[in-house]
C-alpha atoms as a PDB file:
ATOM      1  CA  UNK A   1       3.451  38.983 -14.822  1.00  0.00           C
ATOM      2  CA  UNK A   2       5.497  35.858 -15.134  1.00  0.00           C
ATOM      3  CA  UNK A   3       4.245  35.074 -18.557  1.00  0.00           C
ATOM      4  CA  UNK A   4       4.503  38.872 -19.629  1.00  0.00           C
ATOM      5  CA  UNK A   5       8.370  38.641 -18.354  1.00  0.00           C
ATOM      6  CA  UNK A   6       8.965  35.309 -20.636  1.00  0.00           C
ATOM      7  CA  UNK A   7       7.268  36.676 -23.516  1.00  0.00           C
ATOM      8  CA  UNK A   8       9.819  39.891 -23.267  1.00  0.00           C
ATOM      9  CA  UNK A   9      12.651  37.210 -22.929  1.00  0.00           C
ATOM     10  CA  UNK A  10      11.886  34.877 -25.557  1.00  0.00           C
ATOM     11  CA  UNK A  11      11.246  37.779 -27.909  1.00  0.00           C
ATOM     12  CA  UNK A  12      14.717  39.728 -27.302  1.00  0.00           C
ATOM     13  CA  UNK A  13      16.161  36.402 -27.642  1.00  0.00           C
ATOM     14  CA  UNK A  14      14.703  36.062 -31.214  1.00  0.00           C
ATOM     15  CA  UNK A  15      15.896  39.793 -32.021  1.00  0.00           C
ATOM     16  CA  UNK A  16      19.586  38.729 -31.534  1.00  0.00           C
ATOM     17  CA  UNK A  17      21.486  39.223 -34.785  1.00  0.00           C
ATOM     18  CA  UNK A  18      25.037  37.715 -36.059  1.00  0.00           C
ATOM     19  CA  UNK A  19      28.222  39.768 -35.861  1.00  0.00           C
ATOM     20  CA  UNK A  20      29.660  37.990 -38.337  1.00  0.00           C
ATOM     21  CA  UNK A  21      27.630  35.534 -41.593  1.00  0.00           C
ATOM     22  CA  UNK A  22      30.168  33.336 -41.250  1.00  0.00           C
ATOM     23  CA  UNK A  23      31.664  31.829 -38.334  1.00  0.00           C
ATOM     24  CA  UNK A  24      33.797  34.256 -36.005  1.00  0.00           C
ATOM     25  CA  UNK A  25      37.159  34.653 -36.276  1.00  0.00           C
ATOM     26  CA  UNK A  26      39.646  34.081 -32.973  1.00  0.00           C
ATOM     27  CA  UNK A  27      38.663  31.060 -31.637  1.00  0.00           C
ATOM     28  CA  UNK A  28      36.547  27.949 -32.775  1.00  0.00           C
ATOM     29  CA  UNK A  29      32.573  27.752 -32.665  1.00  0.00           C
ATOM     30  CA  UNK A  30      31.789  26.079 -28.968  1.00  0.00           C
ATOM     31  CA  UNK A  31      29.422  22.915 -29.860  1.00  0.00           C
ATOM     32  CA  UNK A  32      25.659  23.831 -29.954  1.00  0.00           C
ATOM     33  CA  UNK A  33      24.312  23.941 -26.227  1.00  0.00           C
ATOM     34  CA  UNK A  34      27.823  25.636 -24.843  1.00  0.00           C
ATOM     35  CA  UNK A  35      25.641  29.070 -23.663  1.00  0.00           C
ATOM     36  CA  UNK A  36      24.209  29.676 -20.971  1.00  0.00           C
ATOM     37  CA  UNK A  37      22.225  32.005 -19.307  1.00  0.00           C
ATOM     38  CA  UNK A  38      22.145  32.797 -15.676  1.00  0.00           C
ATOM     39  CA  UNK A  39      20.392  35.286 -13.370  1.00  0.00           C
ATOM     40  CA  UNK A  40      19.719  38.918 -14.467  1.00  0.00           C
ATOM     41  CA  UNK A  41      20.568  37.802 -17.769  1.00  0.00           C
ATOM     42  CA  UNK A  42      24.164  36.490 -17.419  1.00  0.00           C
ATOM     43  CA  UNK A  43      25.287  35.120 -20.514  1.00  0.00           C
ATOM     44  CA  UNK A  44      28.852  32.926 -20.206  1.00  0.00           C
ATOM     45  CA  UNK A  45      30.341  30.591 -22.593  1.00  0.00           C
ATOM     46  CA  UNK A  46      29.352  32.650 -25.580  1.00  0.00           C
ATOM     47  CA  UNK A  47      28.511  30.647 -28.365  1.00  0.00           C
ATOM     48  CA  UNK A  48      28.053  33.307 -31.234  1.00  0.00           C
ATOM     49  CA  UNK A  49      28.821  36.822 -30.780  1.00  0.00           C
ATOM     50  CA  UNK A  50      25.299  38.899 -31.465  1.00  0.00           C
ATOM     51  CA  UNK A  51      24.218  41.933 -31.236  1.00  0.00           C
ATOM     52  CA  UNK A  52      20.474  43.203 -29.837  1.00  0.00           C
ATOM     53  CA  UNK A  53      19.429  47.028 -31.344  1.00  0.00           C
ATOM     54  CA  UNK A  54      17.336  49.372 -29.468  1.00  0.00           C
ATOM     55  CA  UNK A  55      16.097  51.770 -31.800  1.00  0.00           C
ATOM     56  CA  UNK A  56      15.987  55.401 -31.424  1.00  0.00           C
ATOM     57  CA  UNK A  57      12.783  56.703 -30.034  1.00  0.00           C
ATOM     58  CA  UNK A  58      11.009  60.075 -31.342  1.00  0.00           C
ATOM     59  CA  UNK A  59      12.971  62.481 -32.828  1.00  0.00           C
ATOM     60  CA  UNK A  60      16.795  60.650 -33.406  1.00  0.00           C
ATOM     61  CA  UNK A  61      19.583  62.848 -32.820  1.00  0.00           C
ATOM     62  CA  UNK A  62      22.022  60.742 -35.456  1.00  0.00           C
ATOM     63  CA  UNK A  63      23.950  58.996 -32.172  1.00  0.00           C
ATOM     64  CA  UNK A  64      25.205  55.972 -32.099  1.00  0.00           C
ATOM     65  CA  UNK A  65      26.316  54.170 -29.089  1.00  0.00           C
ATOM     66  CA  UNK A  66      27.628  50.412 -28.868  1.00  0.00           C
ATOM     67  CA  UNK A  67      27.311  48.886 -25.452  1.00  0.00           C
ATOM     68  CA  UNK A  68      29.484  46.228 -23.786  1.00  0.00           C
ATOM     69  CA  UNK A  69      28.560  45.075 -20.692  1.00  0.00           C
ATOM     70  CA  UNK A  70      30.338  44.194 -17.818  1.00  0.00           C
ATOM     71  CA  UNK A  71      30.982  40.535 -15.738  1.00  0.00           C
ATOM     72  CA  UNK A  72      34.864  40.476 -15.530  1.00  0.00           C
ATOM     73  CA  UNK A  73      35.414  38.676 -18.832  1.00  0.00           C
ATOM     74  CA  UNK A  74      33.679  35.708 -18.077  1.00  0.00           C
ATOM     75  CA  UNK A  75      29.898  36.705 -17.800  1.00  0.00           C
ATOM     76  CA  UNK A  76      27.999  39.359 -19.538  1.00  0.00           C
ATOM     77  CA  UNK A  77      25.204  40.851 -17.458  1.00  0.00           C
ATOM     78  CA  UNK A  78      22.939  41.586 -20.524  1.00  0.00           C
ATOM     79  CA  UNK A  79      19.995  43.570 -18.390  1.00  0.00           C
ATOM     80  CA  UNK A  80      21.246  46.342 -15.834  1.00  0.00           C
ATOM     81  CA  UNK A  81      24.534  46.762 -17.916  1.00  0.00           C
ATOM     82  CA  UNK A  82      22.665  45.693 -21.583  1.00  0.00           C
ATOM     83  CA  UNK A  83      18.906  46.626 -22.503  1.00  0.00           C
ATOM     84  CA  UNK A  84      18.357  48.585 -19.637  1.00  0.00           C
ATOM     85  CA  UNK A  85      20.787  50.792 -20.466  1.00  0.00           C
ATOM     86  CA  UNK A  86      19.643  50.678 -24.698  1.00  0.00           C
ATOM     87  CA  UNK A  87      16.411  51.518 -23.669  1.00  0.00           C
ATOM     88  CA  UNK A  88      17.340  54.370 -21.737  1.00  0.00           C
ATOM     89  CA  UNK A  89      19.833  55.593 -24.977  1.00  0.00           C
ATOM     90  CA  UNK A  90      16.754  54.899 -27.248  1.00  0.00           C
ATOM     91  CA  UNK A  91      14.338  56.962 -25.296  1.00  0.00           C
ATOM     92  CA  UNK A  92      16.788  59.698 -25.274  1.00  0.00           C
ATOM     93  CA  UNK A  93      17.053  59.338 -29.229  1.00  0.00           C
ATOM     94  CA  UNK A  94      20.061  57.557 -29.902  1.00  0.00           C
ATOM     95  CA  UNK A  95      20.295  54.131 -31.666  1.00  0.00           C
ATOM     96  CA  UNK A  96      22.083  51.120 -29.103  1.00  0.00           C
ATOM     97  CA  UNK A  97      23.457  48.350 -29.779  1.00  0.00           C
ATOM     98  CA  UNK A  98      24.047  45.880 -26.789  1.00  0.00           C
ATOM     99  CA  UNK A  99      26.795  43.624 -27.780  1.00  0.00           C
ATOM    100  CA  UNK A 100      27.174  39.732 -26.737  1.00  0.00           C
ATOM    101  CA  UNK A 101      30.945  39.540 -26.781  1.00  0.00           C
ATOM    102  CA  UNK A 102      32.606  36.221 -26.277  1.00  0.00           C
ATOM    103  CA  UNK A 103      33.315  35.837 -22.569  1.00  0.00           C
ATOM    104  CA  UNK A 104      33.877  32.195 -20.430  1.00  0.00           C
ATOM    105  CA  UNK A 105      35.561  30.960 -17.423  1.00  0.00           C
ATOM    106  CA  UNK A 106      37.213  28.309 -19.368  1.00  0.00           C
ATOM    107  CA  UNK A 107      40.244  28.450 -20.827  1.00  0.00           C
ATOM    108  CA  UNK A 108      39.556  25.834 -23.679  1.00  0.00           C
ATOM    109  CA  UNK A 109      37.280  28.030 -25.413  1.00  0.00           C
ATOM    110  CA  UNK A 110      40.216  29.902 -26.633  1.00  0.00           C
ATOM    111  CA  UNK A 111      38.500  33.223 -25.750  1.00  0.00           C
ATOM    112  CA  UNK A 112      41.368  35.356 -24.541  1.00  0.00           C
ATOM    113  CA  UNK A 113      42.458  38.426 -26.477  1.00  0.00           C
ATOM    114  CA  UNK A 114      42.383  39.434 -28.715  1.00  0.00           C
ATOM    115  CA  UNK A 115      38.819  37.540 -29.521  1.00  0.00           C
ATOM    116  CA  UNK A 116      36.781  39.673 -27.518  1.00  0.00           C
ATOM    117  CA  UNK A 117      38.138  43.004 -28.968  1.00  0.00           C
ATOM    118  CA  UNK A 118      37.645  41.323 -31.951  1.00  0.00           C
ATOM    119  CA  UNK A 119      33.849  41.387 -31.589  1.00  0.00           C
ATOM    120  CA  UNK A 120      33.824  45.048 -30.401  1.00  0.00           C
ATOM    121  CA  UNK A 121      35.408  46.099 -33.616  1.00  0.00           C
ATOM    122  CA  UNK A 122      33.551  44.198 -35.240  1.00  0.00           C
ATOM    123  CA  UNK A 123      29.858  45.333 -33.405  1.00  0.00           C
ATOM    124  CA  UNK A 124      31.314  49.703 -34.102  1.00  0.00           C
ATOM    125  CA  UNK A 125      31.996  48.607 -37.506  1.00  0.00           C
ATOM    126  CA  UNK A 126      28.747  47.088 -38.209  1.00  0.00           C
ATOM    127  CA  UNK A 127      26.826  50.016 -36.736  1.00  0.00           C
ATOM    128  CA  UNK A 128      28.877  52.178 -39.286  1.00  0.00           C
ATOM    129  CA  UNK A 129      28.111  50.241 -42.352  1.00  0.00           C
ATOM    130  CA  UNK A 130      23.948  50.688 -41.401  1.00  0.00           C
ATOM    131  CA  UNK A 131      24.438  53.651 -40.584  1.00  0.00           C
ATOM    132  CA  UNK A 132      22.439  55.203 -43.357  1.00  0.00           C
ATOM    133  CA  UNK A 133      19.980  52.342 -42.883  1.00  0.00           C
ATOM    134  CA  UNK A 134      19.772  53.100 -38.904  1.00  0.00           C
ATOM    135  CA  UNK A 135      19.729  56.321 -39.319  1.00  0.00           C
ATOM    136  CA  UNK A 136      22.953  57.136 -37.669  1.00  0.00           C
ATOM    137  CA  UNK A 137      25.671  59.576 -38.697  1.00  0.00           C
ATOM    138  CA  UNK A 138      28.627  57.354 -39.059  1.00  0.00           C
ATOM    139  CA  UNK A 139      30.660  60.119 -36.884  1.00  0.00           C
ATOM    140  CA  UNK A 140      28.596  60.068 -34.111  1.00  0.00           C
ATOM    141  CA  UNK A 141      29.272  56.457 -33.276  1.00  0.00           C
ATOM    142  CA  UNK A 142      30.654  55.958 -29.932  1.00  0.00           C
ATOM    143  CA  UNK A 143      31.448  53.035 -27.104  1.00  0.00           C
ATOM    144  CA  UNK A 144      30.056  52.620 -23.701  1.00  0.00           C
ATOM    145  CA  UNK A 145      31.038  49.950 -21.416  1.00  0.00           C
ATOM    146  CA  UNK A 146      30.515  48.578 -18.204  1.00  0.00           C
ATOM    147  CA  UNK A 147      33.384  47.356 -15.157  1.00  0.00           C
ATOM    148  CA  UNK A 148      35.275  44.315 -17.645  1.00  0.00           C
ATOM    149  CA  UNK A 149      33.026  45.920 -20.790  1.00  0.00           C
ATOM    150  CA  UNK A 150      34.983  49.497 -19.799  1.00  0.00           C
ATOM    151  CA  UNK A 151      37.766  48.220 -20.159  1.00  0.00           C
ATOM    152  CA  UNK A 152      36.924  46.376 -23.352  1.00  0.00           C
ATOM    153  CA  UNK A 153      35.425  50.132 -24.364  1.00  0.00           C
ATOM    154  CA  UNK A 154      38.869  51.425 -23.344  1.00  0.00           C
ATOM    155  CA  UNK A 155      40.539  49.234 -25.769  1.00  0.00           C
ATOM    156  CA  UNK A 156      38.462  50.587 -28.817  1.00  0.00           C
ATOM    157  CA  UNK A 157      39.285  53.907 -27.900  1.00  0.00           C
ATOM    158  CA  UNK A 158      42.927  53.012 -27.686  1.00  0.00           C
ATOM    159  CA  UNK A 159      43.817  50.943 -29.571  1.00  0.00           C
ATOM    160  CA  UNK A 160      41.605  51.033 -32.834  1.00  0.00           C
ATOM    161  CA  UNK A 161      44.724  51.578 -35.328  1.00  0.00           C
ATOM    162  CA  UNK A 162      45.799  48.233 -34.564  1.00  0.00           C
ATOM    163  CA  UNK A 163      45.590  45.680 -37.684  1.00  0.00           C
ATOM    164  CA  UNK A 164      44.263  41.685 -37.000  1.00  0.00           C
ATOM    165  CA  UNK A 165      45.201  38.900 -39.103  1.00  0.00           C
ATOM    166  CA  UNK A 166      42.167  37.097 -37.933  1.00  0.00           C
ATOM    167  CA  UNK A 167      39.510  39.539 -39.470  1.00  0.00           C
ATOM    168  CA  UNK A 168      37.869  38.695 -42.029  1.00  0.00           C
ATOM    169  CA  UNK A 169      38.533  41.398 -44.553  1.00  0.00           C
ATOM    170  CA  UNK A 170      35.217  41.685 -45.642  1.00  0.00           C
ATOM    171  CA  UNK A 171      33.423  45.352 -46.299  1.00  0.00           C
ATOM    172  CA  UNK A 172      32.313  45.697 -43.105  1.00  0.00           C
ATOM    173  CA  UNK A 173      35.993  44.869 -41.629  1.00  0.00           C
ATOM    174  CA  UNK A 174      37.581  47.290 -44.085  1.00  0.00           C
ATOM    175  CA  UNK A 175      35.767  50.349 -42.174  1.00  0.00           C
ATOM    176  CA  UNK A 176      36.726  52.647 -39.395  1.00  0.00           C
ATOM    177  CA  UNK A 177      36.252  50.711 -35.788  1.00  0.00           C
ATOM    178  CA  UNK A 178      37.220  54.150 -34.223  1.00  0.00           C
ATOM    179  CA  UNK A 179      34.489  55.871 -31.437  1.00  0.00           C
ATOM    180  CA  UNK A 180      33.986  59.145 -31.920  1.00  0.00           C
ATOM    181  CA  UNK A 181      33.515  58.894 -28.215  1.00  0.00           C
ATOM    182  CA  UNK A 182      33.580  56.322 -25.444  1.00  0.00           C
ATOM    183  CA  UNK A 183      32.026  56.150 -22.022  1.00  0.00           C
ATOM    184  CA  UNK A 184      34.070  54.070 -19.522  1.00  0.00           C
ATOM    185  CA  UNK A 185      31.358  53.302 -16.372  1.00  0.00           C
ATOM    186  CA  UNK A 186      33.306  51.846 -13.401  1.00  0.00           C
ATOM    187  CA  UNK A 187      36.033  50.715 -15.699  1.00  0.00           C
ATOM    188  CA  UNK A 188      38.757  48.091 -15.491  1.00  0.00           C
ATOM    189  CA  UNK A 189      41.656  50.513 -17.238  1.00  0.00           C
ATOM    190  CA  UNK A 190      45.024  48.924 -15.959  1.00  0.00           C
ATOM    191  CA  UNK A 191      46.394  45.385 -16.259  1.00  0.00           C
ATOM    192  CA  UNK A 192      48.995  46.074 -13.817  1.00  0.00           C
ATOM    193  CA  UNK A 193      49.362  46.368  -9.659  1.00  0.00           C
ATOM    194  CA  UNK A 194      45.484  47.828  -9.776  1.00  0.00           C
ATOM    195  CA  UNK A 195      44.050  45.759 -12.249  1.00  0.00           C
ATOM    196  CA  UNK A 196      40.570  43.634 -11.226  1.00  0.00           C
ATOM    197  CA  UNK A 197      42.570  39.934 -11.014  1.00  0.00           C
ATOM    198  CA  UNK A 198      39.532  38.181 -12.421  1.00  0.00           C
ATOM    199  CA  UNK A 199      39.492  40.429 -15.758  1.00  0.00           C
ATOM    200  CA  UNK A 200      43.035  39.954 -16.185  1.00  0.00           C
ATOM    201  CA  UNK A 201      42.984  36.287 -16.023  1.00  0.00           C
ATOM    202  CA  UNK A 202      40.068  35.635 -18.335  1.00  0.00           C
ATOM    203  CA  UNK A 203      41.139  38.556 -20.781  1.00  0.00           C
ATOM    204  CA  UNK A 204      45.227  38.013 -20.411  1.00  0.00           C
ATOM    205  CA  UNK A 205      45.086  33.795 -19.790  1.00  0.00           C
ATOM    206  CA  UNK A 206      47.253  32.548 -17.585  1.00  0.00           C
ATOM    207  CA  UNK A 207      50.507  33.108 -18.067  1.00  0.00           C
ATOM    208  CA  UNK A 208      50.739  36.382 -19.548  1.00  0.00           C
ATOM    209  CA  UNK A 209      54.047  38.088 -20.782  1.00  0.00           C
ATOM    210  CA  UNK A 210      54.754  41.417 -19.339  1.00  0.00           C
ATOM    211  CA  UNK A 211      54.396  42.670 -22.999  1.00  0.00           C
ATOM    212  CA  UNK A 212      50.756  41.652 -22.954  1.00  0.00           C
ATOM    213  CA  UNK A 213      49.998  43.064 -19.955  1.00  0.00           C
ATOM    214  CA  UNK A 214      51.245  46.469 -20.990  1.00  0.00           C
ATOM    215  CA  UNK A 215      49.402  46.379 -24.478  1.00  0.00           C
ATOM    216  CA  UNK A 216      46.257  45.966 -22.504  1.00  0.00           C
ATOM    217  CA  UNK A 217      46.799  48.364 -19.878  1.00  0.00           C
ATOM    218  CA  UNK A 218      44.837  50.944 -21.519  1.00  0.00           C
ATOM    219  CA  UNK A 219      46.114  54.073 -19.861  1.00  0.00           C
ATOM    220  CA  UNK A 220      49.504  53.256 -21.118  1.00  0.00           C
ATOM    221  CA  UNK A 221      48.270  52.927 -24.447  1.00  0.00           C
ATOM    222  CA  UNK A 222      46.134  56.516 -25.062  1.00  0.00           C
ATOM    223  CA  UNK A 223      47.032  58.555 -28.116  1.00  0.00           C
ATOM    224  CA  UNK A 224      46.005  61.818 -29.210  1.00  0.00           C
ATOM    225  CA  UNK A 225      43.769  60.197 -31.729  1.00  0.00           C
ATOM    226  CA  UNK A 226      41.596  58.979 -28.854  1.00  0.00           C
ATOM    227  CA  UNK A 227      37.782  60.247 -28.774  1.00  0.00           C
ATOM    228  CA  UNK A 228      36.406  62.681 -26.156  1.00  0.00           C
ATOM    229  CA  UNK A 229      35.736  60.271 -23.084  1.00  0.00           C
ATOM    230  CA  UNK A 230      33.455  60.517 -19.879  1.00  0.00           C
ATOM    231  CA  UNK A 231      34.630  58.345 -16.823  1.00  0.00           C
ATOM    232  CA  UNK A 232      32.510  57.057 -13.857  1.00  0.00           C
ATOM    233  CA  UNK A 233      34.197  55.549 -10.529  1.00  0.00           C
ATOM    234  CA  UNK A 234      33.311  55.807  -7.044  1.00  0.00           C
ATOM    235  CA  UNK A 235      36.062  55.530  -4.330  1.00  0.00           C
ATOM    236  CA  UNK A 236      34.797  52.943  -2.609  1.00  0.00           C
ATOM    237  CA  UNK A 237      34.472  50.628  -5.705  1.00  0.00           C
ATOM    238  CA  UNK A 238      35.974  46.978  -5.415  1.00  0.00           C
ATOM    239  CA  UNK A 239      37.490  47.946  -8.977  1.00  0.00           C
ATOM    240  CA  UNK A 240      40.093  50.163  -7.599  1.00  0.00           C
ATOM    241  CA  UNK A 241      39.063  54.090  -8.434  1.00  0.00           C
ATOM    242  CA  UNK A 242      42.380  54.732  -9.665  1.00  0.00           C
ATOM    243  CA  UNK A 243      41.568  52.787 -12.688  1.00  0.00           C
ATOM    244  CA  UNK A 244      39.708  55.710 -14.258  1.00  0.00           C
ATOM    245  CA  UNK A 245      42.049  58.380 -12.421  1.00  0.00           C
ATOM    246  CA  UNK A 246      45.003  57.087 -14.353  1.00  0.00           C
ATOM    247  CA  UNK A 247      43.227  56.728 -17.552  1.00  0.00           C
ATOM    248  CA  UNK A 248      41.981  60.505 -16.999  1.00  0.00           C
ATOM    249  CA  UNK A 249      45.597  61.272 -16.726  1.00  0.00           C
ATOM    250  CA  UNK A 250      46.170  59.557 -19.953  1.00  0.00           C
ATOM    251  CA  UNK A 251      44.089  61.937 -21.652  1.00  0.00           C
ATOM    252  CA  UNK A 252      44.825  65.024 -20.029  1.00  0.00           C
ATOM    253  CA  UNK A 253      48.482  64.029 -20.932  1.00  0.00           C
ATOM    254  CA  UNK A 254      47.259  63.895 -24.633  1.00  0.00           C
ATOM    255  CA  UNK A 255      44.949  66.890 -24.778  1.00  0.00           C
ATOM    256  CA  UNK A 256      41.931  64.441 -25.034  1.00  0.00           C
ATOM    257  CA  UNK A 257      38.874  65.784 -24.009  1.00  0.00           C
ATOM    258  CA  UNK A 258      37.954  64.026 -20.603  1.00  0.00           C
ATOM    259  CA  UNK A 259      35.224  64.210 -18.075  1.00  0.00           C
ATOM    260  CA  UNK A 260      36.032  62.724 -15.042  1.00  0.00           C
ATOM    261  CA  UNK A 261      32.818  62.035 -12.311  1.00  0.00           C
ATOM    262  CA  UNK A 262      34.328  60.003  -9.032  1.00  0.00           C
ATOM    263  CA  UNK A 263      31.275  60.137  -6.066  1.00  0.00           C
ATOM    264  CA  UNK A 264      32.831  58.892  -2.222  1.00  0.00           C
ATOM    265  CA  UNK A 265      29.955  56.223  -2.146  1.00  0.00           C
ATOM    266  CA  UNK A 266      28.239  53.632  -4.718  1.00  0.00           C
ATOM    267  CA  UNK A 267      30.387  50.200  -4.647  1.00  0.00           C
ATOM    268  CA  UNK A 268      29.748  48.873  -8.231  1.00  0.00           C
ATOM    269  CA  UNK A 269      27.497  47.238 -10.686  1.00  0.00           C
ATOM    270  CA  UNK A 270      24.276  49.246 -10.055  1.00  0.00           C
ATOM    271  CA  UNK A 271      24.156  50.534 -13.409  1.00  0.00           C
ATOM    272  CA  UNK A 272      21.735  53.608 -13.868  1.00  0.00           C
ATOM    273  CA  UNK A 273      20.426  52.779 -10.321  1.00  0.00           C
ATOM    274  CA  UNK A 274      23.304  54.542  -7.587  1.00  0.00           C
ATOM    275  CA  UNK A 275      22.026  55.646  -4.272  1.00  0.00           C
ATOM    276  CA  UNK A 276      22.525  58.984  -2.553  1.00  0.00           C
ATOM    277  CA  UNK A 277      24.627  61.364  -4.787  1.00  0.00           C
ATOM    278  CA  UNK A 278      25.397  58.705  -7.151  1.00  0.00           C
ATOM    279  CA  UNK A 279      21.646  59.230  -8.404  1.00  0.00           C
ATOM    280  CA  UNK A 280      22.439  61.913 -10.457  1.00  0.00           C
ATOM    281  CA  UNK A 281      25.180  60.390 -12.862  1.00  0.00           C
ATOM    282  CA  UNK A 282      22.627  59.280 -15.605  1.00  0.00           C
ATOM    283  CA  UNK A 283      21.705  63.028 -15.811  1.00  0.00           C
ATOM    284  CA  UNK A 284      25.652  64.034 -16.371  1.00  0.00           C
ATOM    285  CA  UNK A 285      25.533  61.578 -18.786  1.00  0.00           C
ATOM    286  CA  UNK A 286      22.448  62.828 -20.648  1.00  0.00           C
ATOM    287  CA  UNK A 287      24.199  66.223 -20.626  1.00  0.00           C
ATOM    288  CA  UNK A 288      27.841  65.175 -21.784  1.00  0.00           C
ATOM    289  CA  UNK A 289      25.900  63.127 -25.119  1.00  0.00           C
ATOM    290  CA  UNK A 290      24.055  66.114 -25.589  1.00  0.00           C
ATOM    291  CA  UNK A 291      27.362  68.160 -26.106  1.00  0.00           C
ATOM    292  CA  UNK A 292      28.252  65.386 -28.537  1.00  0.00           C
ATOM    293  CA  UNK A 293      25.935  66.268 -31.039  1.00  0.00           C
END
């Protein structure tokens, strides 16, 4: 079993594929060795943003969904909140991408925002330009994202009109990075007096001007143009629940279609695995992509 669980790692590892041909833009390439990986996957101290696909399985429906996963900004837990959940997606017919997004717990890597956005633009518009390729429809490409990866999620859904000097202008960079719809699972929304301290410090730095703060307090920054959105929170979450209650609120405010599933009991982090009631929220899930079509 040991040697069947290192062959699965050290081919998915092989599978990984650049974001970008050239070097990424937003902060400097870490020296060779700067990754690392830690238990259940944890990736920290990202050294090249990549991106893993889990093809669709039997008949595709055309979906699309690019997954960021969680670990506050300075991890990425790449299996319960990664492959786990592309599998799942790709056994249900829809093409996922799991993202590696630059993430660290040190400051001199430079990766504060924008440079992780900056990847998740960059992962929706790559899945659009293979679209054809993948066999995706290029409007059914949507975002789905995990505790910190939420909120990065939350940002694409937001904020995707917003122009960066540090993108590369190439083809791929000239096309939409707009979801067509975005699911926010135990999200960190706001950057304010409920945000999730550790996100806001890796994402924000450490000084942060109040203007920052509100520009990535994602509730405050929904539009109309925003995609259809399902939210997950339980009230006993260390991420405080009112995090996705606010951002509901957003989009009820803005006539965007919402669905909003808060259970009393399920902490966070346990991916498609809740207890008790919980259980069921994969199946709501299946349901609400299934209306997507």
């Amino acid at each position: 079993m040991l040697i069947g669980l290192v062959l699965v790692g050290m081919t998915m590892a092989a599978e990984w594929t650049p974001l970008w041909e050239t070097e990424a833009p937003g902060a400097p390439k870490p020296a060779e060795g700067t990754e690392k990986v830690g238990d259940r996957a944890a990736y920290t101290d990202i050294g090249q943003p990549q991106y893993f696909l889990h093809s669709a399985e039997g008949k595709a429906t055309g979906q699309g969904v690019v997954i960021f996963p969680g670990g506050g900004y300075t991890v990425a837990m790449m299996d319960h909140e990664g492959h786990e959940f592309g599998q799942w997606l790709a056994g249900r017919g829809i093409t996922a991408m799991v993202v590696k997004y630059r993430v660290s717990g040190r400051d001199e890597l430079g990766y504060h925002f924008p440079v992780p956005y900056l990847d998740a633009r960059r992962a929706i518009r790559t899945m659009r330009a293979h679209a054809e390729e993948w066999g995706i429809d290029p409007g059914k490409i949507g975002v789905m994202g995990f505790s910190a990866g939420g909120h990065l999620a939350s940002l694409c859904a937001t904020k995707f009109d917003e122009a960066f000097d540090q993108e590369t202008k190439d083809k791929i960079d000239q096309l939409s990075c707009r979801p067509d719809f975005a699911v926010l699972v135990y999200p960190v929304i706001s950057m304010g007096d409920i945000t999730h301290q550790g996100s806001r410090r890796r994402l924000a730095g450490p000084d942060p001007s109040k203007e920052l703060l509100e520009a990535l307090s994602t509730e405050r920054q929904v539009s109309e143009k925003a995609p259809p959105c399902f939210l997950l929170t339980t009230s006993d979450d260390m991420v405080d629940c009112r995090n996705s209650l606010r951002f509901a609120e957003a989009c009820k405010a803005h006539g965007v279609p919402v669905a909003l599933h808060m259970f009393e009991q399920g902490g966070h982090g346990y991916g498609l695995h809740g207890n008790g009631n919980l259980a069921v929220w994969p199946e709501l899930l299946e349901a609400w992509l299934k209306a997507r079509r």
